[in-house]
Structures are given as structure tokens and as C-alpha cells.
N, C-alpha and C. Protein backbone atom coordinates (compact mmCIF):
# COMPACT_ATOMS: atom_id res chain seq x y z
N UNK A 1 0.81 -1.19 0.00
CA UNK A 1 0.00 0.00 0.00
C UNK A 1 0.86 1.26 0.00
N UNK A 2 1.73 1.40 0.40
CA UNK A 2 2.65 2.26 0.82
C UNK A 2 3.44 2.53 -0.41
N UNK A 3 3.45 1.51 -1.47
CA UNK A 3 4.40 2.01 -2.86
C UNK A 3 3.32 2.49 -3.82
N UNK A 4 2.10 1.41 -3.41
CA UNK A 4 1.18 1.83 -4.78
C UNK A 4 -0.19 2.41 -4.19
N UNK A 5 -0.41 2.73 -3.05
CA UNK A 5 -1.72 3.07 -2.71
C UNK A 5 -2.79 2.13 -2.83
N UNK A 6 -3.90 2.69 -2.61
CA UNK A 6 -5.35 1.54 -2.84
C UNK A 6 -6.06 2.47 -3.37
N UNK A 7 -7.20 1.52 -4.80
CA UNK A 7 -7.92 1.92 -5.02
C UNK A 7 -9.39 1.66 -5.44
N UNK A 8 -9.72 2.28 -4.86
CA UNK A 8 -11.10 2.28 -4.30
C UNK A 8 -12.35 2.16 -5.54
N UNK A 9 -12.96 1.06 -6.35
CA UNK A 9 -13.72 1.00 -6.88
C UNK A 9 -15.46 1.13 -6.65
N UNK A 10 -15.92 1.91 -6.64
CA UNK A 10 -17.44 2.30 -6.46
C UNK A 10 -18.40 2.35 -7.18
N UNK A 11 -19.51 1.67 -7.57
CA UNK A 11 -20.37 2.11 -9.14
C UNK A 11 -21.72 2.81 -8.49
N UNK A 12 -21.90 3.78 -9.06
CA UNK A 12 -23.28 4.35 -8.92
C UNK A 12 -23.89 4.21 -10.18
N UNK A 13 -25.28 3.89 -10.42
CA UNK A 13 -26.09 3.97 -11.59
C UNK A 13 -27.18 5.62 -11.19
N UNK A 14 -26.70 6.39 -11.79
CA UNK A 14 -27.31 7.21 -12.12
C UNK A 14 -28.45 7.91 -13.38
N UNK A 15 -29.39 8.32 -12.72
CA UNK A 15 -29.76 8.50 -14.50
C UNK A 15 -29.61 9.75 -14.95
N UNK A 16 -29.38 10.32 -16.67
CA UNK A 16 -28.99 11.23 -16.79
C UNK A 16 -28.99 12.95 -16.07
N UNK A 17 -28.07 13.60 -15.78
CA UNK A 17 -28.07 14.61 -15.30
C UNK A 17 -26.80 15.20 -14.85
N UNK A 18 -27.02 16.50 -13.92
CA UNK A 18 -25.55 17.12 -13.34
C UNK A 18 -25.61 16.66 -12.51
N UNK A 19 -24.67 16.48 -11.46
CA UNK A 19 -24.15 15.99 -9.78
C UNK A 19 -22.48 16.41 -9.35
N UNK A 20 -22.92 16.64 -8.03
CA UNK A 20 -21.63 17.26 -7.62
C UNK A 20 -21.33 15.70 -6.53
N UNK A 21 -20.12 15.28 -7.01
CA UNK A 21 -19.71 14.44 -6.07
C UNK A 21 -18.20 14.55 -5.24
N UNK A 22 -18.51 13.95 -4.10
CA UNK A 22 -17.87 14.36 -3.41
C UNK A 22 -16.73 12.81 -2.46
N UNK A 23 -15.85 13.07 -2.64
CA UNK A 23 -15.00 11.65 -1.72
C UNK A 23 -14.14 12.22 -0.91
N UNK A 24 -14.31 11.57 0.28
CA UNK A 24 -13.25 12.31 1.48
C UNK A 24 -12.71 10.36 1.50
N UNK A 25 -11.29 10.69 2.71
CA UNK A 25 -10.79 9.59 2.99
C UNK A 25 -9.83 10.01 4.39
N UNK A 26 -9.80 9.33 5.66
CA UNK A 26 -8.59 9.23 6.18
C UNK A 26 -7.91 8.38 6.60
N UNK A 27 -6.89 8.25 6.86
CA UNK A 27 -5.76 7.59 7.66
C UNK A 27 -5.74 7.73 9.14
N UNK A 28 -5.90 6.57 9.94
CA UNK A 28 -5.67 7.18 11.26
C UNK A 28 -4.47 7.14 12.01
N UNK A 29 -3.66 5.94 11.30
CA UNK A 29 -2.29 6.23 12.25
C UNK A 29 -1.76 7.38 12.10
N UNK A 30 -1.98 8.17 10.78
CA UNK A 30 -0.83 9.79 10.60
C UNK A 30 -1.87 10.99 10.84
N UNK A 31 -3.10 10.20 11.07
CA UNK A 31 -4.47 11.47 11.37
C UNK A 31 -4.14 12.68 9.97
N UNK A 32 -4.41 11.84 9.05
CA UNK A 32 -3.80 12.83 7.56
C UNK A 32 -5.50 12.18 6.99
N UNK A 33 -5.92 13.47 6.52
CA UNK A 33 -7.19 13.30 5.43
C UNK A 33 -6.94 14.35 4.15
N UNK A 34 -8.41 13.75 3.58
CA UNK A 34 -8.14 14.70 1.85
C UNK A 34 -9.39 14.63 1.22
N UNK A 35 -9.89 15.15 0.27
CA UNK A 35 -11.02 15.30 -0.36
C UNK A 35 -10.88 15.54 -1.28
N UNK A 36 -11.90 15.27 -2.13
CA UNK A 36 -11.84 15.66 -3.61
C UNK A 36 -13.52 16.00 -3.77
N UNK A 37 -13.96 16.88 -4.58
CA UNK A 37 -14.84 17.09 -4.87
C UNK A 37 -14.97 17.74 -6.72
N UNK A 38 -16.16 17.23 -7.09
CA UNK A 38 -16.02 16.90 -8.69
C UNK A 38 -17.47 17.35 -9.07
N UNK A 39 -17.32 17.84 -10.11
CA UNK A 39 -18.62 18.58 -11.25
C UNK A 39 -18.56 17.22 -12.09
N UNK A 40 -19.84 16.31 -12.13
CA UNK A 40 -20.23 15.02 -12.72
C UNK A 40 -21.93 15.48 -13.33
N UNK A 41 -21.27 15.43 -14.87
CA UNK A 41 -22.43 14.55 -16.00
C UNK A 41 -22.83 13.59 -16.45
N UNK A 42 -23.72 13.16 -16.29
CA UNK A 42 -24.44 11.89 -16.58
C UNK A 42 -25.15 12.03 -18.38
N UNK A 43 -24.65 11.87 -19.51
CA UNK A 43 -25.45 12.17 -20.37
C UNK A 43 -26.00 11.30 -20.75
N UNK A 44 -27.11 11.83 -21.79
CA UNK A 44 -28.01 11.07 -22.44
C UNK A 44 -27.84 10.53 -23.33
N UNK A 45 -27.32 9.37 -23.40
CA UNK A 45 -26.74 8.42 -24.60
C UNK A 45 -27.84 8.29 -25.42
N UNK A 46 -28.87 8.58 -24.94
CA UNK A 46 -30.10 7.94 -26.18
C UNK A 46 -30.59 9.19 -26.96
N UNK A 47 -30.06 10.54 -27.10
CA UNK A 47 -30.16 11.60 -27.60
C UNK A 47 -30.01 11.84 -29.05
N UNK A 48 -28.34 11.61 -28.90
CA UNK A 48 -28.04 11.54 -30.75
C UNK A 48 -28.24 9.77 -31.06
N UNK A 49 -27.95 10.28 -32.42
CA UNK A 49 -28.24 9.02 -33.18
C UNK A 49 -26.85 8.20 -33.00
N UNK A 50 -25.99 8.45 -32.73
CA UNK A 50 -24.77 8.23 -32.41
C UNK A 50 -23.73 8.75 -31.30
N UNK A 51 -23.14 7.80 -30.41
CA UNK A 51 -22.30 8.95 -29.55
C UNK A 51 -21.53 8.12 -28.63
N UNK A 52 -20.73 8.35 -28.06
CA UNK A 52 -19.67 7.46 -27.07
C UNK A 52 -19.92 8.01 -25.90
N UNK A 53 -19.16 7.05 -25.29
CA UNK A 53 -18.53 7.35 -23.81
C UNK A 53 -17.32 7.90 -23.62
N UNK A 54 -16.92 7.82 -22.47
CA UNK A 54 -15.62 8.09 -22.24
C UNK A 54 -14.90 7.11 -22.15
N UNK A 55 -13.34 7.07 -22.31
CA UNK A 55 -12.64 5.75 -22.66
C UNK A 55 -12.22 5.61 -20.93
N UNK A 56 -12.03 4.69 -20.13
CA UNK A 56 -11.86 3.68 -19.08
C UNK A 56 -10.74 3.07 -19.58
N UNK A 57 -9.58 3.82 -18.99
CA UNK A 57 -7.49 3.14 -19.54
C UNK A 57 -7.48 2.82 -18.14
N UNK A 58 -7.03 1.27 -18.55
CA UNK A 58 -5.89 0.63 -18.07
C UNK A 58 -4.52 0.33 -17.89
N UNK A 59 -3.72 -0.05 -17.12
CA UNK A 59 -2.17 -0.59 -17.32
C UNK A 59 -2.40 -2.06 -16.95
N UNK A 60 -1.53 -2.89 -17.89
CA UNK A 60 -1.64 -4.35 -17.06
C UNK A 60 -0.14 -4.58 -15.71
N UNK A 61 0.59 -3.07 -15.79
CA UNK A 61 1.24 -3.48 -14.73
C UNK A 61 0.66 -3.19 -13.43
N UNK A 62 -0.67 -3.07 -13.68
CA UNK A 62 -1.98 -2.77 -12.28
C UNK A 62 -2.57 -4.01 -11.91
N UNK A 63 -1.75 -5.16 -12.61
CA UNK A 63 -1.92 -6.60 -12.62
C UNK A 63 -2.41 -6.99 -10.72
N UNK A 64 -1.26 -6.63 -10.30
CA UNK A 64 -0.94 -6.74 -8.88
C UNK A 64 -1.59 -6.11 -7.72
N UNK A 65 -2.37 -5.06 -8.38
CA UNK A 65 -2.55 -4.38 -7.60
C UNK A 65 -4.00 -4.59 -6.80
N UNK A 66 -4.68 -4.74 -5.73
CA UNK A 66 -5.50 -5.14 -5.45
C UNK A 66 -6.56 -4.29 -5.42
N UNK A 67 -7.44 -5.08 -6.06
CA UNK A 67 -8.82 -3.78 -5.71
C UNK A 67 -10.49 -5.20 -5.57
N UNK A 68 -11.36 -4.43 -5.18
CA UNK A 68 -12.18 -5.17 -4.75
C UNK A 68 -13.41 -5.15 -5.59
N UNK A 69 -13.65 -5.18 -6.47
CA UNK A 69 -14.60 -5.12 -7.69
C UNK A 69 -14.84 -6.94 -8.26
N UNK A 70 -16.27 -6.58 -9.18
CA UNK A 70 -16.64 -7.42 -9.97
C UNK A 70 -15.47 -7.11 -11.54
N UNK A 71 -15.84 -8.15 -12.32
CA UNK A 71 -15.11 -8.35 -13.60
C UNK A 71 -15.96 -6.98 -14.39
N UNK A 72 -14.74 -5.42 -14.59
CA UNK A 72 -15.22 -4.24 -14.96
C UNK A 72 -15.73 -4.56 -16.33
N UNK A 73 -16.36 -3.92 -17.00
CA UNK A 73 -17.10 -3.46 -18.25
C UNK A 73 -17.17 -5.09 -19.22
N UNK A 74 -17.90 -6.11 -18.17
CA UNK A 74 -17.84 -7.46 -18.58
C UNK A 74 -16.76 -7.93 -19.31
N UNK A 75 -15.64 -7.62 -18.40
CA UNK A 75 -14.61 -8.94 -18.61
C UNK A 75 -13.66 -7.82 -19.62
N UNK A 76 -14.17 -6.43 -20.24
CA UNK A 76 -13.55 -6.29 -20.87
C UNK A 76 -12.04 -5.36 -20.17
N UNK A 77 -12.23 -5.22 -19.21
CA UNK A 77 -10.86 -4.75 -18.62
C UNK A 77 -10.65 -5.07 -17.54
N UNK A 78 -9.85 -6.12 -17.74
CA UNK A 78 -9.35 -7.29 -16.66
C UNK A 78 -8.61 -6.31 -15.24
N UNK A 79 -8.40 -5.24 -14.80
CA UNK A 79 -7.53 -5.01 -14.17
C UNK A 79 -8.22 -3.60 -14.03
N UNK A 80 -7.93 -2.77 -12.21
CA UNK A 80 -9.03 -1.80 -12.26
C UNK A 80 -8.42 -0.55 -13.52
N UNK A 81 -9.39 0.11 -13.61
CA UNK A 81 -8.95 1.28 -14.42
C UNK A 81 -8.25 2.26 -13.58
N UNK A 82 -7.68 2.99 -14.57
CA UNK A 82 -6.81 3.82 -13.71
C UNK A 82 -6.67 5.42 -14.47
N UNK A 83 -6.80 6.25 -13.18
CA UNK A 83 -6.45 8.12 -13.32
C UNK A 83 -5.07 8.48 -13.90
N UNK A 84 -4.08 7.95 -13.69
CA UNK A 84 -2.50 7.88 -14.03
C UNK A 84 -2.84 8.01 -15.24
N UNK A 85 -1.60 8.75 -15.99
CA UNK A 85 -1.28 9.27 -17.43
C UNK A 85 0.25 8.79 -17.95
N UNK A 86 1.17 8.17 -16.85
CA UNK A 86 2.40 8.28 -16.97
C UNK A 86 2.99 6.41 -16.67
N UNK A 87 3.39 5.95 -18.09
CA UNK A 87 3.09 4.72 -17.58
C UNK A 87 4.73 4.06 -18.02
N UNK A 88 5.56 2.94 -17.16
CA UNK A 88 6.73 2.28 -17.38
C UNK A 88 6.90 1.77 -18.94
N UNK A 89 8.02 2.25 -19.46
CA UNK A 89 8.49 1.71 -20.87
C UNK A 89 8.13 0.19 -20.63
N UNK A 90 7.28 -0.81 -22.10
CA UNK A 90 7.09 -1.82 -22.09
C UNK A 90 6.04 -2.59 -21.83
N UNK A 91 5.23 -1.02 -20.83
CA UNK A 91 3.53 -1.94 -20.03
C UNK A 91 2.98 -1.90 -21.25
N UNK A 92 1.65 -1.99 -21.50
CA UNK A 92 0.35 -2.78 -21.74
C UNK A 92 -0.79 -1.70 -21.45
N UNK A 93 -1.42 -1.16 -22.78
CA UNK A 93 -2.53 -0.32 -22.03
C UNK A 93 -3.69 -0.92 -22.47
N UNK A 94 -4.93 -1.24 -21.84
CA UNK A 94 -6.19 -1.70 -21.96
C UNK A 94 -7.10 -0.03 -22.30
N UNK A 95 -7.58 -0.03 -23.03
CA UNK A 95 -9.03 1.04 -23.51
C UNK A 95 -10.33 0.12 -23.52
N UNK A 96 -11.41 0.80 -22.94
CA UNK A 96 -12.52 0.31 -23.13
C UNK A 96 -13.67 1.48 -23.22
N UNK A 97 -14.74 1.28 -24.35
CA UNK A 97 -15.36 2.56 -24.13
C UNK A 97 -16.56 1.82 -24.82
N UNK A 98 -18.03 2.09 -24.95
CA UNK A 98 -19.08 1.69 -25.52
C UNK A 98 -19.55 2.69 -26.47
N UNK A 99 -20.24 2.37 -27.82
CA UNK A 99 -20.52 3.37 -28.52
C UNK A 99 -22.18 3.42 -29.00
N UNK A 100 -22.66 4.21 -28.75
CA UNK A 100 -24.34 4.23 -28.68
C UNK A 100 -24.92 4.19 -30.16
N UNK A 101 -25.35 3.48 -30.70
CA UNK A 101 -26.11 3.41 -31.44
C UNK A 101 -27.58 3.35 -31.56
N UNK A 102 -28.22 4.53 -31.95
CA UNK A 102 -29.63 4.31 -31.86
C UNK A 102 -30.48 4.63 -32.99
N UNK A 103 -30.04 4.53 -33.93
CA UNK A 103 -30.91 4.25 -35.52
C UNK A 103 -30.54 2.97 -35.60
N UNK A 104 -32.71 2.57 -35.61
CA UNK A 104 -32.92 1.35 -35.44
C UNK A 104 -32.83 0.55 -36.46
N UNK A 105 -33.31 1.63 -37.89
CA UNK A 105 -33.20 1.28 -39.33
C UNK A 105 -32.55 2.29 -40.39
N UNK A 106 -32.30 1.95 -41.57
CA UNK A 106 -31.95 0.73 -42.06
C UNK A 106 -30.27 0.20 -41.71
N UNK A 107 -30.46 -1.51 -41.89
CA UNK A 107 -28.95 -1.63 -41.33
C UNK A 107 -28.22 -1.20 -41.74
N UNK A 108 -26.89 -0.72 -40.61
CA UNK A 108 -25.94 0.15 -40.97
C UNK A 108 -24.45 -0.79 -40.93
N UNK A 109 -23.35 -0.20 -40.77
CA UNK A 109 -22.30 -0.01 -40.34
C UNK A 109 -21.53 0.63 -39.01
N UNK A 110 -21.21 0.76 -38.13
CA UNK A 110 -20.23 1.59 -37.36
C UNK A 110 -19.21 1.22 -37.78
N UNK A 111 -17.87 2.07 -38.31
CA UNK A 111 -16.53 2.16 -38.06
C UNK A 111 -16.01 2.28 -36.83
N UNK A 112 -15.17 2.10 -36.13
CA UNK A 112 -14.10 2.52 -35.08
C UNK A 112 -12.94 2.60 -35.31
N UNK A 113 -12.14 3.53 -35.23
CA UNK A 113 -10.70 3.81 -35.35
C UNK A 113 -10.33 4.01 -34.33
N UNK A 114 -9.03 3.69 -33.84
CA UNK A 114 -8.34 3.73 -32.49
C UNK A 114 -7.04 4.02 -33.18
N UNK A 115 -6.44 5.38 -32.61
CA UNK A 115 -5.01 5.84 -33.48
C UNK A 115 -4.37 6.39 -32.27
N UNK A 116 -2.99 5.81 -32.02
CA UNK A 116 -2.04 6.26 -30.96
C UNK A 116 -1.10 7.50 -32.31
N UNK A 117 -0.76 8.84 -31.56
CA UNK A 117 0.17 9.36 -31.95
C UNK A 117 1.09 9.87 -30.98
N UNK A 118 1.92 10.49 -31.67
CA UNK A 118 2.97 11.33 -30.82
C UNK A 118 2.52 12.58 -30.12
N UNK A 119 2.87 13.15 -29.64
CA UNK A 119 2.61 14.95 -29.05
C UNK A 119 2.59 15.31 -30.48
N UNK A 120 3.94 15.34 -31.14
CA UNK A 120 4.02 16.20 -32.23
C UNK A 120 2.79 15.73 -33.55
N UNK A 121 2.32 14.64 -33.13
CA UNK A 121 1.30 14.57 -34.45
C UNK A 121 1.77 12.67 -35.51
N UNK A 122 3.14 12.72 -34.89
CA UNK A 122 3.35 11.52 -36.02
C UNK A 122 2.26 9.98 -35.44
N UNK A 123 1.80 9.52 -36.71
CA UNK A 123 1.04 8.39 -36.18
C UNK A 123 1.74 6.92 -35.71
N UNK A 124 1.83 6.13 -33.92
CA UNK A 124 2.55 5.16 -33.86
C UNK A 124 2.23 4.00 -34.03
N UNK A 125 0.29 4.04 -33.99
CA UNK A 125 -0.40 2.75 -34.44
C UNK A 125 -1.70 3.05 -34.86
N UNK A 126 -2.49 2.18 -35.38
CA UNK A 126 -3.91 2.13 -35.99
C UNK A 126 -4.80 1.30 -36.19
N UNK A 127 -6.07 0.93 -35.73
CA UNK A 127 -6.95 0.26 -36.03
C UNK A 127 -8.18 0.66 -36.47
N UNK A 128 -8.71 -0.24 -37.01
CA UNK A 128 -10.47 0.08 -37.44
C UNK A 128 -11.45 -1.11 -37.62
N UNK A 129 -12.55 -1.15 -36.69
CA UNK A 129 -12.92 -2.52 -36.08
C UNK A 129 -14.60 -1.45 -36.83
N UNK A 130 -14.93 -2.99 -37.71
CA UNK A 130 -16.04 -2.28 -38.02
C UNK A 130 -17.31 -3.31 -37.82
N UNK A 131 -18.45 -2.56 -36.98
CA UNK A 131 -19.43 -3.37 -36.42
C UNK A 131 -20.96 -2.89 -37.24
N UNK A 132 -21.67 -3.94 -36.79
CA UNK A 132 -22.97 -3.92 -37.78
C UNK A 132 -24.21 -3.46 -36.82
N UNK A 133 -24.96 -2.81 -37.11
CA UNK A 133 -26.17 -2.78 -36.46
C UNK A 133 -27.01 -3.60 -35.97
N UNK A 134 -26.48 -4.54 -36.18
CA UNK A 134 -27.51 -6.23 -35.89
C UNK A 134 -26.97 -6.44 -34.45
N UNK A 135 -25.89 -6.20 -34.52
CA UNK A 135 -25.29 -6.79 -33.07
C UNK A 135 -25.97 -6.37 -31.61
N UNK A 136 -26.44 -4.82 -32.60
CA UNK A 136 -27.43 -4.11 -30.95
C UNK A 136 -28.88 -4.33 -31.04
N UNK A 137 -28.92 -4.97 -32.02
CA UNK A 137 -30.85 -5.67 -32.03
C UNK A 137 -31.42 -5.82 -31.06
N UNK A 138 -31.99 -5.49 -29.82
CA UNK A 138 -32.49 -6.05 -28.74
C UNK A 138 -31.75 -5.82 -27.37
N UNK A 139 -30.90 -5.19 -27.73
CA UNK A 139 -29.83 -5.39 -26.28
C UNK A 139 -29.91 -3.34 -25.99
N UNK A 140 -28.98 -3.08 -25.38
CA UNK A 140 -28.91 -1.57 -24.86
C UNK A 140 -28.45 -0.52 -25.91
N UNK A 141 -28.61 -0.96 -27.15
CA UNK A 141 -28.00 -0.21 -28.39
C UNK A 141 -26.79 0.50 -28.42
N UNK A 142 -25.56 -0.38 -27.75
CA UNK A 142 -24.66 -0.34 -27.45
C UNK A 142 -23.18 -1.18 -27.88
N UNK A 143 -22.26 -1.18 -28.23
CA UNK A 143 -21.17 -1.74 -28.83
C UNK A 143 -19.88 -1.58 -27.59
N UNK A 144 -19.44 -2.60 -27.19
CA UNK A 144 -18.48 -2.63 -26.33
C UNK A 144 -17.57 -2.74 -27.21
N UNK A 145 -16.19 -1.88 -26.90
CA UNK A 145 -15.14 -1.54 -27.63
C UNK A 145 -13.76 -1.52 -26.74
N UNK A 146 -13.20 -2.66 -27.18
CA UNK A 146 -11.65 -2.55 -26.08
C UNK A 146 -10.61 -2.28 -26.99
N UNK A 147 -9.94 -2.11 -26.56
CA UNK A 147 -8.50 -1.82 -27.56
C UNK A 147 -7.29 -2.22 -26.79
N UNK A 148 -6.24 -2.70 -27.28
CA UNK A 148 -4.77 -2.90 -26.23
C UNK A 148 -3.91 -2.16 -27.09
N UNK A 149 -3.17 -1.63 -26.25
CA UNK A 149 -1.85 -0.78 -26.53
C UNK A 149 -0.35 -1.00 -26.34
N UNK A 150 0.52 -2.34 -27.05
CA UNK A 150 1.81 -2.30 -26.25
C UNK A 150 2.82 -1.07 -26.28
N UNK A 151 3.19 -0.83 -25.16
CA UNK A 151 4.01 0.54 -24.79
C UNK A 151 5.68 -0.31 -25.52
N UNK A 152 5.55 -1.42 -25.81
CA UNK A 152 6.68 -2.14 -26.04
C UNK A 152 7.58 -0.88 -27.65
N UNK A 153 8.21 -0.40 -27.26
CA UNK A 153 9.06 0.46 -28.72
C UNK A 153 8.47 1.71 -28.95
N UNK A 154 7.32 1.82 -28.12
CA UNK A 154 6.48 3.28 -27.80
C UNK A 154 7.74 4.45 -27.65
N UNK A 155 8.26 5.30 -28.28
CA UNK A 155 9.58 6.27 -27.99
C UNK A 155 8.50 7.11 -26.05
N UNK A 156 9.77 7.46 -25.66
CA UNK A 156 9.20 8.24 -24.09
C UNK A 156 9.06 9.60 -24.66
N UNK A 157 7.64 10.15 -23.86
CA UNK A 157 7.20 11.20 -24.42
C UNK A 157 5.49 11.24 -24.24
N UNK A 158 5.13 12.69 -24.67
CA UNK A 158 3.42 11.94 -24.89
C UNK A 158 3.05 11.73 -25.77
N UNK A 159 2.17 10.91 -25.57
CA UNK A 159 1.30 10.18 -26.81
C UNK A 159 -0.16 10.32 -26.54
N UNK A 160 -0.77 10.92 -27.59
CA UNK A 160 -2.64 10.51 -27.95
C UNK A 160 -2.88 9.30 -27.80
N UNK A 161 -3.75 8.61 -27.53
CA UNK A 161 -4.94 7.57 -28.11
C UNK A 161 -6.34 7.90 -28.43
N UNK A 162 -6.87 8.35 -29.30
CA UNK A 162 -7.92 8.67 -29.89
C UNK A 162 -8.79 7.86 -30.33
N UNK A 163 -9.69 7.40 -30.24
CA UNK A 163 -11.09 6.80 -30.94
C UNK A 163 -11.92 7.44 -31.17
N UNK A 164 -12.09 7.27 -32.47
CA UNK A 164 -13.80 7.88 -32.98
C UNK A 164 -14.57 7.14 -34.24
């Protein structure tokens, strides 16, 4: 705990709207506390005819790390998600994000592209995973979307990951 901290997995189902949330925490052997407090939107996925979430990154060197949750975004990100931006030459990044589909007819297509670049713009990888409208027939008109990232030859520096 002391190298990597703990972290604290919580799910609220909310339905769309604003909320101010709020997390306190303390320690009692150092009698040390902290808070965070946060401006939270809930949007309405069923609005446009199309629209995402937010992407939920992982590291798999968070392998180890213990947290107390069910299997996140069904199985699709084995390991909790994580706030960190700054990750060891060589890890492993997990993306997971869902994409709303709600034109019911006629069948379509979704594309997905997932593109890592540099700060400066050069492109270091690319995909495009393309799904059918059939798949959300009946279910939450929704497309679960993971992506993996090896940091393996990644140059140090920042890098984008973009999906759209």
C-alpha cells in the first residue's frame, strides 16, 4: 500500500443529469485526510443518433494491484482502471469505451478507429474494427469496444490515443 496506494472501486447507476460528487478519505495512524470534490455529468446516450462514452485506460502493470470489484465493463478490462497518465516503458494499455447506437433502421455499419500518436502529431499505431447494427438488435443499443496498446518500442514522451 505504501508504494502503490489503494484503489477504491465504487459504481453508482445514475440517470442522466448534473451531480456534484464528493470523496473524502482518512488515515488514522498519521491522522492525515483529503477530499476531492467533482462537477459530474451523466449524459443522455439515447439523444443523438450516435455517440460514445468516455474511454476507461488501463495498465496491465496494475496486474498486482488489489482492488475489490466485480469483472469491470464485462470482462472487458481485466484489471481496475486507472487516473494515471504516466506509464513504465514496455507496459500494456487496456481502452474500453461503448458506442451508442440508436438508428434502429436501415442496417448500418459503425466504423471505429483507435489511433495512438505522438505529441508532435506523427502516427505510432492504428486500427479500425467495423461493427454492424444487428449486433445491438435487442440489447442496450450499445457496442463494447476494447482496444490494447503495447508501450513495447512506444519512444518516451506523450502520446494521444484517440477513438472515434
Amino acid at each position: 500500500m505504501t508504494q502503490n496506494g489503494v484503489r477504491v472501486l465504487s459504481r453508482l447507476d445514475l440517470p442522466p443529469g448534473r451531480y456534484k460528487l464528493r470523496v473524502a478519505a482518512r488515515e488514522d495512524v498519521a491522522m492525515t485526510e483529503g477530499s476531492v470534490h467533482y462537477d459530474l455529468e451523466v449524459p443522455d446516450y439515447a439523444k443523438k443518433p450516435l455517440d460514445m462514452s468516455s474511454i476507461a485506460l488501463a495498465a496491465a502493470s496494475d496486474r498486482a494491484l488489489p482492488f475489490g470489484s466485480d469483472l469491470l465493463f464485462g470482462g472487458s478490462l481485466p484489471v481496475p482502471p486507472t487516473a494515471l497518465r504516466e506509464f513504465p516503458a514496455g507496459d500494456e494499455l487496456m481502452a474500453v469505451a461503448e458506442i451508442y447506437d440508436n438508428v434502429a433502421a436501415p442496417s448500418h455499419t459503425v466504423e471505429i478507429v483507435t489511433t495512438v500518436r505522438t505529441h508532435e502529431g506523427r502516427e505510432l499505431a492504428s486500427t479500425t474494427e467495423t461493427r454492424t447494427s444487428e449486433e445491438v438488435r435487442g440489447m442496450s443499443g450499445a457496442y463494447r469496444y476494447s482496444a490494447h496498446l503495447p508501450l513495447k518500442g512506444v519512444p518516451a514522451g506523450s502520446i494521444s490515443f484517440l477513438l472515434t
